[in-house]
PDB file of N, CA and C in Angstrom:
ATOM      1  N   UNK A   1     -10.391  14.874  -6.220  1.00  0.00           N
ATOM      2  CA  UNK A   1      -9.126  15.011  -6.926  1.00  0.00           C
ATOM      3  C   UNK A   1      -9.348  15.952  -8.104  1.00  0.00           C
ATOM      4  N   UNK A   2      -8.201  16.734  -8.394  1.00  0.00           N
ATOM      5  CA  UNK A   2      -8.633  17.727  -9.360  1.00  0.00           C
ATOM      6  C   UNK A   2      -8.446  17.173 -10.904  1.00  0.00           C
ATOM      7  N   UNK A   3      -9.080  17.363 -11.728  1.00  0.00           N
ATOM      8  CA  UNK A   3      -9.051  16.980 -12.794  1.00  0.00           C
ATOM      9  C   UNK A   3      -7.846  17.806 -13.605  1.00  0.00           C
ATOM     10  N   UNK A   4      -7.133  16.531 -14.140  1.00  0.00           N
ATOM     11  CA  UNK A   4      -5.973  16.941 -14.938  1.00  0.00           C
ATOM     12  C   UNK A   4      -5.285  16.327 -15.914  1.00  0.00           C
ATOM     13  N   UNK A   5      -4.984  16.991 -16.915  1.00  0.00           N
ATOM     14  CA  UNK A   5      -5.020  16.122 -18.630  1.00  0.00           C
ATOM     15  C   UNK A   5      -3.868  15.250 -18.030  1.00  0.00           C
ATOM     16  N   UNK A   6      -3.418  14.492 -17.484  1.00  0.00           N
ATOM     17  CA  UNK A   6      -2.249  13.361 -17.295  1.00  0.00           C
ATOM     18  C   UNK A   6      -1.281  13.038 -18.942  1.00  0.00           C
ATOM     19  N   UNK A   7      -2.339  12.731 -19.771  1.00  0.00           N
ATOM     20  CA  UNK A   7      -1.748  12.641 -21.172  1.00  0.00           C
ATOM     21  C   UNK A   7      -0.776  13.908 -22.021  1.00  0.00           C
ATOM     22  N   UNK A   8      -0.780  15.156 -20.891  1.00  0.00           N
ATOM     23  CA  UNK A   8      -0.132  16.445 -21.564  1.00  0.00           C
ATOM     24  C   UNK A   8       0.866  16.962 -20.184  1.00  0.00           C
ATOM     25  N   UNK A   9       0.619  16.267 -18.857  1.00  0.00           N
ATOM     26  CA  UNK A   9       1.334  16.082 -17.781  1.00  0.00           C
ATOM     27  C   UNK A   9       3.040  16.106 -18.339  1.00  0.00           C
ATOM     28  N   UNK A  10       3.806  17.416 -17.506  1.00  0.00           N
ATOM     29  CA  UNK A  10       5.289  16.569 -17.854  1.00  0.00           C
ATOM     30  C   UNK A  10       5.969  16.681 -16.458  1.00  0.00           C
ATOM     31  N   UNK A  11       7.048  15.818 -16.206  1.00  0.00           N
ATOM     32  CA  UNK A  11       7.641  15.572 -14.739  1.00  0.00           C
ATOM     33  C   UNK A  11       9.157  16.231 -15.344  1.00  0.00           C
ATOM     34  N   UNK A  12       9.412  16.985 -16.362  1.00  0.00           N
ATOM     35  CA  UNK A  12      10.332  17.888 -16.534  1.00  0.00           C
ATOM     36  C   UNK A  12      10.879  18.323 -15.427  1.00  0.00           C
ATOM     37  N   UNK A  13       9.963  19.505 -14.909  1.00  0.00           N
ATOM     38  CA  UNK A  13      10.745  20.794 -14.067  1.00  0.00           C
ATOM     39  C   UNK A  13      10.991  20.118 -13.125  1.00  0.00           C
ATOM     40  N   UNK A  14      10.228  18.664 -12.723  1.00  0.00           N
ATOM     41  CA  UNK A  14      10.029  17.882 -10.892  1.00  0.00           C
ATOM     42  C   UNK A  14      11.704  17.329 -11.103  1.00  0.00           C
ATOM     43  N   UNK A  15      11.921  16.732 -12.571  1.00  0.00           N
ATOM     44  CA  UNK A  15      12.825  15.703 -12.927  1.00  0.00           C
ATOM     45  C   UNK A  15      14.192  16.292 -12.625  1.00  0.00           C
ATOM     46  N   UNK A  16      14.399  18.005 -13.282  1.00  0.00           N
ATOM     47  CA  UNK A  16      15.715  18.736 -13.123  1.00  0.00           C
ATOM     48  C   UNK A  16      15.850  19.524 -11.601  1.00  0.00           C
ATOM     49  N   UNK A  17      14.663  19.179 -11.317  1.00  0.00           N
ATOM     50  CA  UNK A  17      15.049  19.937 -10.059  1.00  0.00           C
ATOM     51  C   UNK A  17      15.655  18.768  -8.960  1.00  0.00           C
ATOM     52  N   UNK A  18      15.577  17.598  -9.216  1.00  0.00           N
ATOM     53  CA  UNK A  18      15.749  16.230  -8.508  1.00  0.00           C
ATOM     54  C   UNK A  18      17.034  15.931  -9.042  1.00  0.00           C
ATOM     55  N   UNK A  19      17.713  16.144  -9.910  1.00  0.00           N
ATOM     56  CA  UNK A  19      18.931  15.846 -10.371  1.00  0.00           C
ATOM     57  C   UNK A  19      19.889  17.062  -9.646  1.00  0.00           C
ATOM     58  N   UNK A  20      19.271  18.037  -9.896  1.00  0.00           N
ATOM     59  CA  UNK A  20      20.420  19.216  -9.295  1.00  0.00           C
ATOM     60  C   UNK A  20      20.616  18.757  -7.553  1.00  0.00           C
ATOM     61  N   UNK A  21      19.619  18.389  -7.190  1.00  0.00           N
ATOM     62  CA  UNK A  21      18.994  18.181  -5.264  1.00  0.00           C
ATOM     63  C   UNK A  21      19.520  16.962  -5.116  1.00  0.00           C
ATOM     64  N   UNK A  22      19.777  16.087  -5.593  1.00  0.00           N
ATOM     65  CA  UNK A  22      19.696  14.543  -4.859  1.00  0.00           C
ATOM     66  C   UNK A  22      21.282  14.316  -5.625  1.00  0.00           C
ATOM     67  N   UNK A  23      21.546  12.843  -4.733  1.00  0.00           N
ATOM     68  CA  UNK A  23      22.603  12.212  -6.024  1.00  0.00           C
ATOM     69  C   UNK A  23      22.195  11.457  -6.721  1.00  0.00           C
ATOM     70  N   UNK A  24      22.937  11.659  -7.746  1.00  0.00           N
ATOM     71  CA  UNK A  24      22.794  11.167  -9.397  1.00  0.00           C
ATOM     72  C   UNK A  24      21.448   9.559  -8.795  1.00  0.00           C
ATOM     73  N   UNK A  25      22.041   8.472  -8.345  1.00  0.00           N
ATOM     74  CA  UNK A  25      21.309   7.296  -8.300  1.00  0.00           C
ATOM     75  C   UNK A  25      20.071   8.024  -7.743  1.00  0.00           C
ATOM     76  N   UNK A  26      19.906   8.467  -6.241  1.00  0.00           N
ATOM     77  CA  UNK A  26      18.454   8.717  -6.062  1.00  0.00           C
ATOM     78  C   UNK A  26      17.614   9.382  -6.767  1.00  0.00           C
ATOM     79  N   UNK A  27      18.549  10.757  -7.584  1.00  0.00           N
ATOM     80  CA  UNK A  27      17.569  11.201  -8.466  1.00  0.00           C
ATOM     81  C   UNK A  27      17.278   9.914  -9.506  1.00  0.00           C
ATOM     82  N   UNK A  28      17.381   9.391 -10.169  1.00  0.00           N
ATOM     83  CA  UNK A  28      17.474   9.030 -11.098  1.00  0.00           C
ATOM     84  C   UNK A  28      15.859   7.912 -10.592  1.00  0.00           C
ATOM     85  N   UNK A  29      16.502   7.454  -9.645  1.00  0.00           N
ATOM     86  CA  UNK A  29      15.473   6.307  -8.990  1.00  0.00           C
ATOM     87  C   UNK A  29      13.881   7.204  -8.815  1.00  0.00           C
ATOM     88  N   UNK A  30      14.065   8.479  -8.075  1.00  0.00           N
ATOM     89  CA  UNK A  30      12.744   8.862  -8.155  1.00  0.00           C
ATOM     90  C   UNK A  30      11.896   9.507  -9.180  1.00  0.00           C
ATOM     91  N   UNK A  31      13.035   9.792  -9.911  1.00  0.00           N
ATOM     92  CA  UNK A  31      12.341  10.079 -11.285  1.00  0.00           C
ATOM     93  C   UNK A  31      11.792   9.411 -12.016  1.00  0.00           C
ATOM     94  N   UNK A  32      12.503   8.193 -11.759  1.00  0.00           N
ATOM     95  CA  UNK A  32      11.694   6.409 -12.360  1.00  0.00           C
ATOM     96  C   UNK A  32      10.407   6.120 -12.012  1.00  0.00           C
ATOM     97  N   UNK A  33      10.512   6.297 -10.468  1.00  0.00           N
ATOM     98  CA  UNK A  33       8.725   5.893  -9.807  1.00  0.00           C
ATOM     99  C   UNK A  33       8.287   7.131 -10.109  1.00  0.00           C
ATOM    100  N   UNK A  34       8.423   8.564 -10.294  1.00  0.00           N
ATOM    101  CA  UNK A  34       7.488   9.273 -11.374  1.00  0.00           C
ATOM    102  C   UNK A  34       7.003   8.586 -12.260  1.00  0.00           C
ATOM    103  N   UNK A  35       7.509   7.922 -13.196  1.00  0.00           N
ATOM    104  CA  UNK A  35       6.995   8.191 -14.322  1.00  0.00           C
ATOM    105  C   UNK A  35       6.415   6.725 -14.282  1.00  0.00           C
ATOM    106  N   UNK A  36       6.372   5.902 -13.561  1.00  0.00           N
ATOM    107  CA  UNK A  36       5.646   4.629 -13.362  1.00  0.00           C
ATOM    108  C   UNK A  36       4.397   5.354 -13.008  1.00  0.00           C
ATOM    109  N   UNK A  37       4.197   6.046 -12.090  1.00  0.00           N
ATOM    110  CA  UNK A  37       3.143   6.244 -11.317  1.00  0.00           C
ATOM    111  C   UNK A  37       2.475   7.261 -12.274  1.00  0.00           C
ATOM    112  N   UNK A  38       3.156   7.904 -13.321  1.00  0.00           N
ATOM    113  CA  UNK A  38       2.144   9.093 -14.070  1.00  0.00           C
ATOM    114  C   UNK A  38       1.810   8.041 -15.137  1.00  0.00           C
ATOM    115  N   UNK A  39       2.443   7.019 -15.644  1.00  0.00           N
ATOM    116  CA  UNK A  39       2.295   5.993 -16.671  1.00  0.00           C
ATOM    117  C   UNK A  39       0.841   5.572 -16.295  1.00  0.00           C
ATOM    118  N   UNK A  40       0.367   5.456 -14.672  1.00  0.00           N
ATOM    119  CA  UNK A  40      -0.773   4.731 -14.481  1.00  0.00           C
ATOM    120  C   UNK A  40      -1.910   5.510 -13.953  1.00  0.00           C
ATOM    121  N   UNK A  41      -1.725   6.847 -13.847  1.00  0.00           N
ATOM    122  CA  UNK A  41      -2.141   7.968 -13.663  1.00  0.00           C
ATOM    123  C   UNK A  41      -2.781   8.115 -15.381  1.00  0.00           C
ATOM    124  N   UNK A  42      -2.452   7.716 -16.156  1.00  0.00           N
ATOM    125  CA  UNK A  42      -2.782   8.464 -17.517  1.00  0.00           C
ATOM    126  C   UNK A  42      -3.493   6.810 -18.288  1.00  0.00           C
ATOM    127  N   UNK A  43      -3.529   5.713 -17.185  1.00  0.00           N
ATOM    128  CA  UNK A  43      -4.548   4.980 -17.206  1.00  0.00           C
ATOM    129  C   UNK A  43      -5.740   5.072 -16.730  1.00  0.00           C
ATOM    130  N   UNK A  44      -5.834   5.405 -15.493  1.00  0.00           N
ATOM    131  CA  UNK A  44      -7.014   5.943 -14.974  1.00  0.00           C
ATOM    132  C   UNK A  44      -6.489   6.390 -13.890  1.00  0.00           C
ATOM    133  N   UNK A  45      -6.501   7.389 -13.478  1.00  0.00           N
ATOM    134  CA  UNK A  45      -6.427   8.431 -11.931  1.00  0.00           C
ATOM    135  C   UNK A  45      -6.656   8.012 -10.882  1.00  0.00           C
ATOM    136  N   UNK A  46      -7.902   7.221 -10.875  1.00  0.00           N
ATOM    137  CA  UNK A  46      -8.138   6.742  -9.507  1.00  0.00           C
ATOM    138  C   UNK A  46      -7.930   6.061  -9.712  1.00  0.00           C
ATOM    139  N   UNK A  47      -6.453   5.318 -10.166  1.00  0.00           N
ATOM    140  CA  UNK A  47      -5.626   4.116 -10.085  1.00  0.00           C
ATOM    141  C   UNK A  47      -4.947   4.341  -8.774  1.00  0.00           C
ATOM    142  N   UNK A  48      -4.313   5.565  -9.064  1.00  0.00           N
ATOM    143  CA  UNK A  48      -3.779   6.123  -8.236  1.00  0.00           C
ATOM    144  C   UNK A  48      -3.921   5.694  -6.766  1.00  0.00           C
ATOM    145  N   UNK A  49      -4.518   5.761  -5.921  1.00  0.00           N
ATOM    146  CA  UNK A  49      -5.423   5.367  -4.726  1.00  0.00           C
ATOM    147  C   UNK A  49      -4.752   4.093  -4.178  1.00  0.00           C
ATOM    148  N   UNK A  50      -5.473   3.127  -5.563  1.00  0.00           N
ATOM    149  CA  UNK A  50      -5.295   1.687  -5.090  1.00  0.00           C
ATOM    150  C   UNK A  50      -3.353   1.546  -5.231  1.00  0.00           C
ATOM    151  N   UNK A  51      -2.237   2.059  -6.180  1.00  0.00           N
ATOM    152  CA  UNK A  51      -1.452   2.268  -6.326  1.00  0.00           C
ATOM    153  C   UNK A  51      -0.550   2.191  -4.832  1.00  0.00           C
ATOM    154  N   UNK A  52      -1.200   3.563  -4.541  1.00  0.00           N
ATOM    155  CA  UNK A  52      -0.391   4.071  -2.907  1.00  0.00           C
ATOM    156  C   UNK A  52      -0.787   2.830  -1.761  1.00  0.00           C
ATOM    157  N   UNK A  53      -2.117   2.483  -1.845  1.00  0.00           N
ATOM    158  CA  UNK A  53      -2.372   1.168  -0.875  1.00  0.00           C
ATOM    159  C   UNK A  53      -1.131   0.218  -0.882  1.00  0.00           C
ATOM    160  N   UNK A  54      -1.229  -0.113  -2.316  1.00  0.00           N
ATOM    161  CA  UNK A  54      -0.645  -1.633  -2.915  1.00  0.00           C
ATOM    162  C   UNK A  54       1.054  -0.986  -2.131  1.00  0.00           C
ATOM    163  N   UNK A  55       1.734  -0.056  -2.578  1.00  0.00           N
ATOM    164  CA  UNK A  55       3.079   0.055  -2.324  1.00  0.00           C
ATOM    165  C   UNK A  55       3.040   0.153  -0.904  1.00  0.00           C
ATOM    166  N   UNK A  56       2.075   0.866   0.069  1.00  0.00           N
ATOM    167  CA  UNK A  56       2.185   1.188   1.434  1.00  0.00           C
ATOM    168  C   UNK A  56       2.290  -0.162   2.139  1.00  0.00           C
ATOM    169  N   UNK A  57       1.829  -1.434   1.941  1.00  0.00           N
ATOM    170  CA  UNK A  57       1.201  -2.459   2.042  1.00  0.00           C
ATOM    171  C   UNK A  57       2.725  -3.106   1.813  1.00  0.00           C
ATOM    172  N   UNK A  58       3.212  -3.262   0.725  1.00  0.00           N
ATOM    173  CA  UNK A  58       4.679  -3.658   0.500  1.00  0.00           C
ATOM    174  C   UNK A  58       5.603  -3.402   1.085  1.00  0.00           C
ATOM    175  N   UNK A  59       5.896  -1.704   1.412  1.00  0.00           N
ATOM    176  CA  UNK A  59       6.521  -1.358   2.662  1.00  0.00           C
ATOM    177  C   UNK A  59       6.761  -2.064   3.678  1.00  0.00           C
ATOM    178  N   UNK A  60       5.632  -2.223   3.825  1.00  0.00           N
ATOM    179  CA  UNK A  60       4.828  -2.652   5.483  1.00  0.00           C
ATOM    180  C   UNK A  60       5.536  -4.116   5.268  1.00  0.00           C
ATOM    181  N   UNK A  61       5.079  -4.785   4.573  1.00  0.00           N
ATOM    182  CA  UNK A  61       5.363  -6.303   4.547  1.00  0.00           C
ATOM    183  C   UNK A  61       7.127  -6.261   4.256  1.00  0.00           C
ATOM    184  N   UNK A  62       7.598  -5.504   3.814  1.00  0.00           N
ATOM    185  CA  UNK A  62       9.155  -5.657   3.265  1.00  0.00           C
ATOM    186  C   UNK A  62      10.133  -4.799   4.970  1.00  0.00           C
ATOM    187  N   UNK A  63       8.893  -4.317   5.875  1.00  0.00           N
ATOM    188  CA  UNK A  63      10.001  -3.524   6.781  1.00  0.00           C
ATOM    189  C   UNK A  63       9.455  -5.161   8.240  1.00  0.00           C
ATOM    190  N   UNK A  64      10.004  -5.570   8.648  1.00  0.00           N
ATOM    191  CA  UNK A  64       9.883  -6.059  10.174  1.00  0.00           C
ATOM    192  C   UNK A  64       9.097  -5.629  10.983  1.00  0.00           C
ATOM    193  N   UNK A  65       7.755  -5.883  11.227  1.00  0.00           N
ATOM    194  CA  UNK A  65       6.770  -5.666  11.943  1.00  0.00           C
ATOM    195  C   UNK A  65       6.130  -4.504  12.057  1.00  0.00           C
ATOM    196  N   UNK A  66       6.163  -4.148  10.746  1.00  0.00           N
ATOM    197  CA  UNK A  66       5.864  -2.414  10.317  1.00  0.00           C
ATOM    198  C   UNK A  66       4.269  -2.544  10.156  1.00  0.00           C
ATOM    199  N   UNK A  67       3.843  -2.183  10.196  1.00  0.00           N
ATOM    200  CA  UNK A  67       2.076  -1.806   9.798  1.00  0.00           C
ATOM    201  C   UNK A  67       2.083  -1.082   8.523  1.00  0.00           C
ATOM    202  N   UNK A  68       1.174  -1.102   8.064  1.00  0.00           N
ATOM    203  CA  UNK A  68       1.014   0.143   7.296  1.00  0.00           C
ATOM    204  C   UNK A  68       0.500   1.548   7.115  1.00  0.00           C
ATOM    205  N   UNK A  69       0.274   1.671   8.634  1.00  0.00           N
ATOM    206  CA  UNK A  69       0.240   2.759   9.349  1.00  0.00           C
ATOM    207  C   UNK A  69       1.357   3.412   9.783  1.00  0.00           C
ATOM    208  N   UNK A  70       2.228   2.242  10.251  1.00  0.00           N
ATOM    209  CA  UNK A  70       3.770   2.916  10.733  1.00  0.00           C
ATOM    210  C   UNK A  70       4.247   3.111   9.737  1.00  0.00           C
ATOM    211  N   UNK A  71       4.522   2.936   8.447  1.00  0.00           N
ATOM    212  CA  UNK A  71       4.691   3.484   7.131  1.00  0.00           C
ATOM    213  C   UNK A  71       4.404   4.595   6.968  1.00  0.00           C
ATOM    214  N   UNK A  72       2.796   4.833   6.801  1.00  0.00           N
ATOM    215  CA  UNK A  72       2.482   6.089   6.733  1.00  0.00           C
ATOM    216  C   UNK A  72       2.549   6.965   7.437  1.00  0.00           C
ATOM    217  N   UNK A  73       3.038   6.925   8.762  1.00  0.00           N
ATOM    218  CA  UNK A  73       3.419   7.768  10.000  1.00  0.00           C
ATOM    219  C   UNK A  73       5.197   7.881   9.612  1.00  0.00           C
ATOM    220  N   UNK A  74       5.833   7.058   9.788  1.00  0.00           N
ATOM    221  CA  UNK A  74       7.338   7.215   9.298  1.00  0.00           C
ATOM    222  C   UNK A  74       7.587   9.078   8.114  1.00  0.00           C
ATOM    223  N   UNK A  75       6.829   8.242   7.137  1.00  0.00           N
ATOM    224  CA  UNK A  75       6.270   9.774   5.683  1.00  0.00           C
ATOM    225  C   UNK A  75       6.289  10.772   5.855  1.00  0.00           C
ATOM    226  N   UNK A  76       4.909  10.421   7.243  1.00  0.00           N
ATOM    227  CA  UNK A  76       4.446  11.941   7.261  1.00  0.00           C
ATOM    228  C   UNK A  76       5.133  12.591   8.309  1.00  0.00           C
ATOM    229  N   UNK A  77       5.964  12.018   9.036  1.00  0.00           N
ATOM    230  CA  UNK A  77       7.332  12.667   9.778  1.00  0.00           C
ATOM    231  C   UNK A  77       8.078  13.640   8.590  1.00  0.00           C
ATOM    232  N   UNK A  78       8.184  12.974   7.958  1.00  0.00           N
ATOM    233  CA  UNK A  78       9.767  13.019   6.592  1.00  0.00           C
ATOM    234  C   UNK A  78       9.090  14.408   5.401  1.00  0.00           C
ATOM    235  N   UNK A  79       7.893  14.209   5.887  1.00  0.00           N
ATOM    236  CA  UNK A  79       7.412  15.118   4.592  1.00  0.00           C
ATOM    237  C   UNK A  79       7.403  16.542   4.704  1.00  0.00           C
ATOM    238  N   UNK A  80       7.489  16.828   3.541  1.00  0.00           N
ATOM    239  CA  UNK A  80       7.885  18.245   3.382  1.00  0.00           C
ATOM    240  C   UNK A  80       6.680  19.245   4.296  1.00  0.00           C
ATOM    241  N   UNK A  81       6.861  20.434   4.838  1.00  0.00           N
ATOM    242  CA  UNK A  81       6.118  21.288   5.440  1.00  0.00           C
ATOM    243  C   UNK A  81       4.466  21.806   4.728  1.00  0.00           C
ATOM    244  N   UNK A  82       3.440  22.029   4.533  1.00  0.00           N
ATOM    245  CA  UNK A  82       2.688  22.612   3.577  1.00  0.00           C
ATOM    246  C   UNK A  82       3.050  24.162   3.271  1.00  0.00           C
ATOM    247  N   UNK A  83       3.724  24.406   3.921  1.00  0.00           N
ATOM    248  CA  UNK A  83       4.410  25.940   3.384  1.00  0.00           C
ATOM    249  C   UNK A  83       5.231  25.505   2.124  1.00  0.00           C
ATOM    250  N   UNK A  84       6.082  24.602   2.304  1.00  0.00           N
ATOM    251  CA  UNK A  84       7.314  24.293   0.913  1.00  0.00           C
ATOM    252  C   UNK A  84       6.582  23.863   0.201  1.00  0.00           C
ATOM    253  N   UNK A  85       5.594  22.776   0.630  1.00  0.00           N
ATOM    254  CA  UNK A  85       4.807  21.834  -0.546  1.00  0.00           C
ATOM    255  C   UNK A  85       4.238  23.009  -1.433  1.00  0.00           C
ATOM    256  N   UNK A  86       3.325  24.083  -0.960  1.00  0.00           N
ATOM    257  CA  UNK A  86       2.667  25.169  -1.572  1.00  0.00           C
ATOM    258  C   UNK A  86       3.837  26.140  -2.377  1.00  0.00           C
ATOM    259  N   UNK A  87       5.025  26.505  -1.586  1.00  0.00           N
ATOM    260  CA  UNK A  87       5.655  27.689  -2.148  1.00  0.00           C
ATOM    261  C   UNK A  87       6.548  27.011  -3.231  1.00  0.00           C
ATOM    262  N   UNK A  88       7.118  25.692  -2.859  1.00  0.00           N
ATOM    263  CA  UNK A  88       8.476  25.259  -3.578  1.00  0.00           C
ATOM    264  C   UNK A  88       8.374  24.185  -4.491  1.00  0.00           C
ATOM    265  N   UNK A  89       7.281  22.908  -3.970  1.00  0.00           N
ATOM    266  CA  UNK A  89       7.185  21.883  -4.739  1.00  0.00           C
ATOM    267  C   UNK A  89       6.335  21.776  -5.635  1.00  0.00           C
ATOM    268  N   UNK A  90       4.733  21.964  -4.956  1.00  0.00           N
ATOM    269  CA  UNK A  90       3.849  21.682  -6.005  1.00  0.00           C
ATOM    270  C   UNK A  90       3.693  22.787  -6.986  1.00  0.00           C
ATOM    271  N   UNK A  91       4.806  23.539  -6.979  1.00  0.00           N
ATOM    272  CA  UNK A  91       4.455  24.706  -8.753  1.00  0.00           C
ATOM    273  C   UNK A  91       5.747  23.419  -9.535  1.00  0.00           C
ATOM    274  N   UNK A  92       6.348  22.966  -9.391  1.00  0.00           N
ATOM    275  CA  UNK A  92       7.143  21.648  -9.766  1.00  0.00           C
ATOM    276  C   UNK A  92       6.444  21.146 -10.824  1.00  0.00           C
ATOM    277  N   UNK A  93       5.132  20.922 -10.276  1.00  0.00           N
ATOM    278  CA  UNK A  93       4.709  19.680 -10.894  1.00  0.00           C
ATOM    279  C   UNK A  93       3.050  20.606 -12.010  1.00  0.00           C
ATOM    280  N   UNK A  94       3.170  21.537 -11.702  1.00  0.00           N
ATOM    281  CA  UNK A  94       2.071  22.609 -12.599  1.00  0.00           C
ATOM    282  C   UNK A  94       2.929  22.495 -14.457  1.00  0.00           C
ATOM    283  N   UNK A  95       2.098  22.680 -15.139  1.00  0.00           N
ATOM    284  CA  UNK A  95       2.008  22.361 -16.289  1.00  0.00           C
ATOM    285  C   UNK A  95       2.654  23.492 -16.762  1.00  0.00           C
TER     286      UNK A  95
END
């Protein structure tokens, strides 16, 4: 994982670009679990890790006979291309 000041981290540009893109409630909602998840990110990083387990795991237990594999397969259907992730999202989240 690359090392990164978390304590000087801002979810600004991720935050306005999620308000213009989504409606008002979802933005609002994912901007929330941002800042939960950078809150514990700027506890220790490789919180992080155990973080994504713990919620994947909840998923799993909160969907009807879901795994937490079928979770993480569901995602990685849904997820963005590595072309967008590279060209569109992750400069989002650059300092």
């Amino acid at each position: 994982m690359a090392t990164i000041d978390w304590d000087e981290f801002e979810l600004d540009r991720l935050a306005e670009r999620l308000r213009e893109r989504r409606s008002a409630p979802d933005a609002e909602k994912t901007v929330w679990a941002f800042e939960r998840a950078l809150e514990i990110a700027r506890i220790d990083a490789a919180l992080l890790d155990y973080l994504l387990t713990a919620v994947v795991c909840l998923i799993a237990r909160a969907t009807n006979d879901a795994t937490p594999r079928d979770i993480l397969e569901a995602y990685f259907r849904r997820a963005p291309s590595d072309m967008r992730w590279r060209e569109e999202l992750r400069p989002l989240l650059d300092a």
